[in-house]
N, C-alpha and C. Protein backbone atom coordinates (compact mmCIF):
# COMPACT_ATOMS: atom_id res chain seq x y z
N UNK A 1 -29.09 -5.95 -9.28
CA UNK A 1 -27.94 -5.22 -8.81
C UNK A 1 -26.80 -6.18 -8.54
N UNK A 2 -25.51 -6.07 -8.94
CA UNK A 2 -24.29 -6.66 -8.51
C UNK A 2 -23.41 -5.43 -8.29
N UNK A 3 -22.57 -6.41 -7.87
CA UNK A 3 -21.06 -5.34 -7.75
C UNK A 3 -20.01 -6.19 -8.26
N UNK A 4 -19.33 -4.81 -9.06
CA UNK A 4 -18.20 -5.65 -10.07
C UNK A 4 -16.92 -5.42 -9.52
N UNK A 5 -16.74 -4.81 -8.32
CA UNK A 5 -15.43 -4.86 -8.08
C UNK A 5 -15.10 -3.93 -7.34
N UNK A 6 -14.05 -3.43 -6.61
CA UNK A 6 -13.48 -2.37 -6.16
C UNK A 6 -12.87 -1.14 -6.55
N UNK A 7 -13.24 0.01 -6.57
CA UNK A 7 -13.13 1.51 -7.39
C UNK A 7 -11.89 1.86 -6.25
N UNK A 8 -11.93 2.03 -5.59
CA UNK A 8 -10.31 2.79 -4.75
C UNK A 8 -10.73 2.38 -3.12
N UNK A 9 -9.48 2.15 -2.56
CA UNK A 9 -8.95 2.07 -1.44
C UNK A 9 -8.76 3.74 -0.90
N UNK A 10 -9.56 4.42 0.25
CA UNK A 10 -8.75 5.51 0.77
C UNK A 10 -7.86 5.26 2.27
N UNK A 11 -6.73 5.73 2.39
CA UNK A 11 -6.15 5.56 3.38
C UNK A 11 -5.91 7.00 3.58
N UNK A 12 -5.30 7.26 4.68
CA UNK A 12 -5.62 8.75 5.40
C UNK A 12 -3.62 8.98 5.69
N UNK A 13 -3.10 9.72 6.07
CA UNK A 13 -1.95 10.17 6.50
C UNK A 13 -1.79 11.53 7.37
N UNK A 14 -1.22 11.74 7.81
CA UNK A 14 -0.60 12.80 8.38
C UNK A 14 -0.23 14.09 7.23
N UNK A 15 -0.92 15.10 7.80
CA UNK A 15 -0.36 16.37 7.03
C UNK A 15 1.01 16.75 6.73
N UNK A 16 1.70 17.43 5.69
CA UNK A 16 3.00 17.44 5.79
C UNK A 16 4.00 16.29 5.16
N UNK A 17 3.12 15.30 4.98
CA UNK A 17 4.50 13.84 5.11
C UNK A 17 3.93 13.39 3.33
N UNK A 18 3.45 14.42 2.39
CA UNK A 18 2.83 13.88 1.25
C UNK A 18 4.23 13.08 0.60
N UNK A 19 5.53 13.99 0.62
CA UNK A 19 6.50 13.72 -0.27
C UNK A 19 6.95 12.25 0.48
N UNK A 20 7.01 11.79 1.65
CA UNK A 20 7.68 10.39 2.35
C UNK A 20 6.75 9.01 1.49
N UNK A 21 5.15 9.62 1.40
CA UNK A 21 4.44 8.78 0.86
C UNK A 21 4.39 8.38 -0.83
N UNK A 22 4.73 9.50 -1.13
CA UNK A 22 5.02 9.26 -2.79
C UNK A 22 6.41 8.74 -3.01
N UNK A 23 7.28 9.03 -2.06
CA UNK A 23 8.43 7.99 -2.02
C UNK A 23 8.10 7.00 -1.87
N UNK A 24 7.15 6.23 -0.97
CA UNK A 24 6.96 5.16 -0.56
C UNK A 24 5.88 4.09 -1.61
N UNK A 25 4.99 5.05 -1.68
CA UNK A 25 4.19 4.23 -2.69
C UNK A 25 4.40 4.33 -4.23
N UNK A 26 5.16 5.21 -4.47
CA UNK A 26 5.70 5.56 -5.85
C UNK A 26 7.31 4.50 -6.19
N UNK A 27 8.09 5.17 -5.65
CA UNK A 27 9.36 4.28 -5.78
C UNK A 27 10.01 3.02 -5.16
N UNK A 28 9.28 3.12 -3.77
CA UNK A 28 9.51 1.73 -3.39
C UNK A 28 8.55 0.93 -3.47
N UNK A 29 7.11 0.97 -3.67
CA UNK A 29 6.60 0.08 -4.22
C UNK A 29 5.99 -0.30 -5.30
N UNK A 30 6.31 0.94 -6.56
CA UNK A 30 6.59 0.88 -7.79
C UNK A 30 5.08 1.16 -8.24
N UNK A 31 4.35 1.63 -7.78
CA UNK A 31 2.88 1.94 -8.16
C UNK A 31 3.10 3.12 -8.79
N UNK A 32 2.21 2.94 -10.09
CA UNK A 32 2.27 4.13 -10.71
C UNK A 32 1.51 5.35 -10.40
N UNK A 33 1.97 6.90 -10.22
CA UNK A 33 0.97 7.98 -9.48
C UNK A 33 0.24 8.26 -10.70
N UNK A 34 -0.81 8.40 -10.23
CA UNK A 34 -2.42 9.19 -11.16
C UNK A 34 -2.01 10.95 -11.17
N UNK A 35 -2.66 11.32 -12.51
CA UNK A 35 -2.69 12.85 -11.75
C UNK A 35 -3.69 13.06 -11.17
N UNK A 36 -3.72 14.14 -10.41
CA UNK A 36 -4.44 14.65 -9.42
C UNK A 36 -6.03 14.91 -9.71
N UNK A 37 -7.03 14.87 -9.24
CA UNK A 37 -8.53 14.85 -9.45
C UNK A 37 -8.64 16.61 -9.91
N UNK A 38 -8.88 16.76 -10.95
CA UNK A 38 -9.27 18.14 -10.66
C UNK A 38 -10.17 19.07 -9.87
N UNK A 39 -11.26 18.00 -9.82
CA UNK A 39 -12.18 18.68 -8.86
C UNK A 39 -11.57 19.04 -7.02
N UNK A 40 -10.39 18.36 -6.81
CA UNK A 40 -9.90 18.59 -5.13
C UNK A 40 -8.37 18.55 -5.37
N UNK A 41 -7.22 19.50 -6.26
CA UNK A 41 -6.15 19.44 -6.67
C UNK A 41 -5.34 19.47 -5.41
N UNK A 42 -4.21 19.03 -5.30
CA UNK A 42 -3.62 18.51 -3.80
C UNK A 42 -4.38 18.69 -2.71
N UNK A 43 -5.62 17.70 -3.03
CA UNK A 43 -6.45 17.21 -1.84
C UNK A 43 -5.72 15.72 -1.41
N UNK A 44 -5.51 14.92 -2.59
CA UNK A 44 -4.57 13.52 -2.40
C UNK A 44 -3.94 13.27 -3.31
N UNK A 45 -3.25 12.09 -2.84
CA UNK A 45 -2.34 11.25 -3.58
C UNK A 45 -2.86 9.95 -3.83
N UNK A 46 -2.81 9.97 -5.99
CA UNK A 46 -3.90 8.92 -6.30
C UNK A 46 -2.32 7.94 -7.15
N UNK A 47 -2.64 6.53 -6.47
CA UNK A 47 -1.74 5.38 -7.00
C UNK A 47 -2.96 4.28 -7.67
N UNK A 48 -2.23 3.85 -9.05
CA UNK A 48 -2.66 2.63 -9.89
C UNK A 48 -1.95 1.64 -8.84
N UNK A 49 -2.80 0.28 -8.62
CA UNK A 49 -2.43 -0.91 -8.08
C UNK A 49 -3.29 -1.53 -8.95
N UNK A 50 -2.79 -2.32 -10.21
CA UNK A 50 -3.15 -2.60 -11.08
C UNK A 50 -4.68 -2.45 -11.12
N UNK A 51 -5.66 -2.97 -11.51
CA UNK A 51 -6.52 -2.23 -11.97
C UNK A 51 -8.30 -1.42 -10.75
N UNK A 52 -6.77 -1.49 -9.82
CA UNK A 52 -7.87 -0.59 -8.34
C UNK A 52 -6.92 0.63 -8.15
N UNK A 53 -7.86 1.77 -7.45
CA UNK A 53 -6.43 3.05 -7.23
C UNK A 53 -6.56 2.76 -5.63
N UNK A 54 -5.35 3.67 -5.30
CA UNK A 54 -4.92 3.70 -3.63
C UNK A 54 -5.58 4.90 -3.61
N UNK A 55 -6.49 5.99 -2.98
CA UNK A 55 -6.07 7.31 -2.37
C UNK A 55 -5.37 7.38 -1.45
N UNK A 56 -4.97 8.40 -0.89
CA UNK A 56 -3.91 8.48 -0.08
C UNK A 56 -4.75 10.50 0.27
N UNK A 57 -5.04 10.21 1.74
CA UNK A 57 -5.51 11.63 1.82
C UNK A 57 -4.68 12.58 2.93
N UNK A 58 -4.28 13.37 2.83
CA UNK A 58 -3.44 14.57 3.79
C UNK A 58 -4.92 14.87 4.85
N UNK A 59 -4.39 14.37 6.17
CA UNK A 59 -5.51 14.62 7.22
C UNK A 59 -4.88 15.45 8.11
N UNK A 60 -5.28 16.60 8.79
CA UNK A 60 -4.65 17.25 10.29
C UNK A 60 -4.84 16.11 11.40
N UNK A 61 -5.56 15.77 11.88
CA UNK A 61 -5.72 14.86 13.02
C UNK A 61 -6.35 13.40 12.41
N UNK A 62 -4.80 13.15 12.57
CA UNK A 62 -4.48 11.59 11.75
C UNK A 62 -4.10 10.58 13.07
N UNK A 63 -4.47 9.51 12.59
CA UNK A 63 -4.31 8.79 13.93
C UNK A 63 -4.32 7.09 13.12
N UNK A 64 -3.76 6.06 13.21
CA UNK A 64 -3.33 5.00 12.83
C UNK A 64 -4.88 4.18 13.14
N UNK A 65 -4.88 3.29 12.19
CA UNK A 65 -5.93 2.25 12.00
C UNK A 65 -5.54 1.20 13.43
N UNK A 66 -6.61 0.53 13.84
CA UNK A 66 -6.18 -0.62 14.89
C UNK A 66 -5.44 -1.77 14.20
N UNK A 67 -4.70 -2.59 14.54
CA UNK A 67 -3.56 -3.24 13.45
C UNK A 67 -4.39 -4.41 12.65
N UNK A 68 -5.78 -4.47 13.10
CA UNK A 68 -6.56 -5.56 12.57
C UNK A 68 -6.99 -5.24 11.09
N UNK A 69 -6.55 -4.34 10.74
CA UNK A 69 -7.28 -3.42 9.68
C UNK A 69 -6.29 -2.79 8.88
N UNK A 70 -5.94 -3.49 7.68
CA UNK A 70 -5.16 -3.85 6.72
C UNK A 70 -5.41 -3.54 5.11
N UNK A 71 -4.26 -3.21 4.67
CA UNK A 71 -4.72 -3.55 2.88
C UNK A 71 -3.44 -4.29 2.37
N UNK A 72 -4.43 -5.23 1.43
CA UNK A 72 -3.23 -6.60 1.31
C UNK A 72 -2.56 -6.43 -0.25
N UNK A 73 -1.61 -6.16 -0.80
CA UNK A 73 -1.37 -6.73 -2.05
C UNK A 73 -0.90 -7.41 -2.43
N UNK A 74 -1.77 -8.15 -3.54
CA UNK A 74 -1.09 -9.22 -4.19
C UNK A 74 -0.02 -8.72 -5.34
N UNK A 75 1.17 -9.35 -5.43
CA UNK A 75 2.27 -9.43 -5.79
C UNK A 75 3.00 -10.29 -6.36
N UNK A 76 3.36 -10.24 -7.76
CA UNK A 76 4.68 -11.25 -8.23
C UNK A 76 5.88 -10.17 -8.51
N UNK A 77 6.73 -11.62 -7.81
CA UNK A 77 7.95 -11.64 -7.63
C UNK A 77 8.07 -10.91 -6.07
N UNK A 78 8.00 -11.59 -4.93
CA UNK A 78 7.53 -11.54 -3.84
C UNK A 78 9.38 -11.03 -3.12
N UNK A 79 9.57 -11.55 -3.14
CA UNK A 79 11.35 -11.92 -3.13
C UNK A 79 12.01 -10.35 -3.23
N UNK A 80 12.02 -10.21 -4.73
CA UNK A 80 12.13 -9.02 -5.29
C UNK A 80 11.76 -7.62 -3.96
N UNK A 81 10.70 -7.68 -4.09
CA UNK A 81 9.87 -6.84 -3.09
C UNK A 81 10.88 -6.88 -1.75
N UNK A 82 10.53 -7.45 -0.94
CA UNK A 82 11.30 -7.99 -0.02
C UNK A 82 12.36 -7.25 0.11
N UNK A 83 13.52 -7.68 -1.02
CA UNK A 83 14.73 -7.36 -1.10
C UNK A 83 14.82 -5.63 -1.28
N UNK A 84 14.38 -5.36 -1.69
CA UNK A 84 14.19 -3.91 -1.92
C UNK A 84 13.81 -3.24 -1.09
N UNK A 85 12.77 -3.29 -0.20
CA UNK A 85 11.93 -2.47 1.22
C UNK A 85 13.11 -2.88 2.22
N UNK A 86 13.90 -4.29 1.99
CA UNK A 86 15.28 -4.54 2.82
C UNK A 86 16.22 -3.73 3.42
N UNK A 87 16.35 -3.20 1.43
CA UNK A 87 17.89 -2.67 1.04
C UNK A 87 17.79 -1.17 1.66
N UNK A 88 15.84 -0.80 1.60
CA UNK A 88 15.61 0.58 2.06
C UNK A 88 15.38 0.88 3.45
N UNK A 89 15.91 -0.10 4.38
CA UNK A 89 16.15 -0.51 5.33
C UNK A 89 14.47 -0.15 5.88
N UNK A 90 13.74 -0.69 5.59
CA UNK A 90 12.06 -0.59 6.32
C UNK A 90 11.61 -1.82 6.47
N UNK A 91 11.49 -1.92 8.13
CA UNK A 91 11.03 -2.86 9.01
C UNK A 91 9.99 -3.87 8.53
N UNK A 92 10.40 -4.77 8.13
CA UNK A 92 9.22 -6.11 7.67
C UNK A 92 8.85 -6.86 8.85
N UNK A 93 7.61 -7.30 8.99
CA UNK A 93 6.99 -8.18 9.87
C UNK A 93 7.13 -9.64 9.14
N UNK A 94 7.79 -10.63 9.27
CA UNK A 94 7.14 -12.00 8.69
C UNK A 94 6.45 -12.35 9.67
N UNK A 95 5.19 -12.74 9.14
CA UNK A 95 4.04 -13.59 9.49
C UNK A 95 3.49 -14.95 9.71
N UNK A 96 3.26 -15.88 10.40
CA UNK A 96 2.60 -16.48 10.17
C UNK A 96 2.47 -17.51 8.77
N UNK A 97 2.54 -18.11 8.36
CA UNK A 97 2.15 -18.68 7.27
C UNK A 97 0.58 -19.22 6.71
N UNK A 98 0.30 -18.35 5.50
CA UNK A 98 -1.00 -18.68 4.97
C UNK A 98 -1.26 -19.76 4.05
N UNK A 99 -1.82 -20.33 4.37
CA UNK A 99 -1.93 -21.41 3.51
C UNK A 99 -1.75 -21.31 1.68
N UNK A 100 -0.35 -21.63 1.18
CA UNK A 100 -0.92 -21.05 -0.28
C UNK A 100 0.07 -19.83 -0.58
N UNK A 101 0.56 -19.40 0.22
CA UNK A 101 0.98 -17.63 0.24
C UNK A 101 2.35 -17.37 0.54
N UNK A 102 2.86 -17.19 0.47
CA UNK A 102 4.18 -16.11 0.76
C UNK A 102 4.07 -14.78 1.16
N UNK A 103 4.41 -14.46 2.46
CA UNK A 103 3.68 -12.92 2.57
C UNK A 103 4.65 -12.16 3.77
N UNK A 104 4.47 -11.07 3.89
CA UNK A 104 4.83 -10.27 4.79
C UNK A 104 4.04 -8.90 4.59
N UNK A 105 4.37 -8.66 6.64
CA UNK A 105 3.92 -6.83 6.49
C UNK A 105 4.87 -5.94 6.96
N UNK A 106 4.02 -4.64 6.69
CA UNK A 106 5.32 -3.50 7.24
C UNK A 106 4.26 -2.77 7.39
N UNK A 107 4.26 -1.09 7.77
CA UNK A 107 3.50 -0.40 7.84
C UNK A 107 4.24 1.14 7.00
N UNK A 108 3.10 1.21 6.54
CA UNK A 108 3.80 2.57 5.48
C UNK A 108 4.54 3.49 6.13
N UNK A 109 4.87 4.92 5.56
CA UNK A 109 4.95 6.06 6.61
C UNK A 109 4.43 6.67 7.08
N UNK A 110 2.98 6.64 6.66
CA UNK A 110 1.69 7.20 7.90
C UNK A 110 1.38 5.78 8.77
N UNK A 111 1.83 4.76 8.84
CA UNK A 111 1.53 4.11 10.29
C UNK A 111 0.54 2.88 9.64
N UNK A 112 0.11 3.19 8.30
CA UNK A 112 -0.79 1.98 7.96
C UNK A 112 -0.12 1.02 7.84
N UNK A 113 -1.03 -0.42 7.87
CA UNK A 113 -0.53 -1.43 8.04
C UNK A 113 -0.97 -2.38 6.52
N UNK A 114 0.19 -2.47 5.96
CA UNK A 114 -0.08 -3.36 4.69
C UNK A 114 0.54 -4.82 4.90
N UNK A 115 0.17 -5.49 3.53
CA UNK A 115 0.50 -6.61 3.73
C UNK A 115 0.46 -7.03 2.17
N UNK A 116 1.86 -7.58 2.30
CA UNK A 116 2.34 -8.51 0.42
C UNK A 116 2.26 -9.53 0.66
N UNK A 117 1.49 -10.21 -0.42
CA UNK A 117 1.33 -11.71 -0.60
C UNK A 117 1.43 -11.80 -2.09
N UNK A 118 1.93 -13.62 -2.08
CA UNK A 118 2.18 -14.04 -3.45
C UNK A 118 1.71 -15.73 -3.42
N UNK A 119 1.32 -16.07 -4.31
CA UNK A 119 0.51 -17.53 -4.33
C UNK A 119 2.24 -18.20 -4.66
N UNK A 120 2.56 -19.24 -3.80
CA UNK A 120 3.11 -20.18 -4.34
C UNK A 120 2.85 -21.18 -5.30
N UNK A 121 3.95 -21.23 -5.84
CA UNK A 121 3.87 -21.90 -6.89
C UNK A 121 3.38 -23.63 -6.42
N UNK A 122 3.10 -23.90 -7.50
CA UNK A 122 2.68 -25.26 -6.78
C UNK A 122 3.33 -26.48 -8.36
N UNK A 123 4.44 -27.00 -8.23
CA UNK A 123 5.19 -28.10 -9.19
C UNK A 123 5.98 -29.20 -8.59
């Protein structure tokens, strides 16, 4: 037995707020949307992050992760990013510095807490 990898990330949201999140994970962070599962049709919202999906599920009694508890993406053109979640005026955390990394967080519009990183270059 092995394991080859990661099949999907689910994160949970608040009922009601589907359209803030497909703004968010669709246009500002440029992930492409899946169509919908047929077997549970607007049960969620399914995003490509290159070759893992996000779910994204509509919950009634939604309640935020403890901040220790994160999903990280890796990212080129780090900058870019940045400048854009900037321009869309949404609150960035800079962090800390990781050894290796370029990074920052923010937290989506259901309250999760992500985090962009990018390997520096090294010349």
């Amino acid at each position: 037995m092995s394991i080859s990898g990661v099949h999907h990330l689910q994160l949970a949201f608040r009922a009601g707020s589907a359209q803030a999140m497909q703004h968010f994970y669709g246009d500002l962070l440029g992930l492409g949307e899946l169509p919908p599962d047929r077997a549970q049709p607007g049960a969620r919202l399914r995003f490509a992050a290159g070759g893992q999906r996000i779910d994204l599920v509509a919950v009634a009694q939604w309640q935020s992760l403890p901040s220790a508890s994160h999903l990280a993406f890796e990212v080129q053109d780090l900058p870019a990013l940045r400048q854009r979640l900037q321009a869309a005026q949404w609150p960035l955390v800079e962090n800390q510095g990781l050894t290796g990394f370029s990074r920052f967080y923010l937290k989506d519009p259901a309250g999760n807490q992500l985090e962009f990183l990018e390997a520096e270059s090294v010349t």
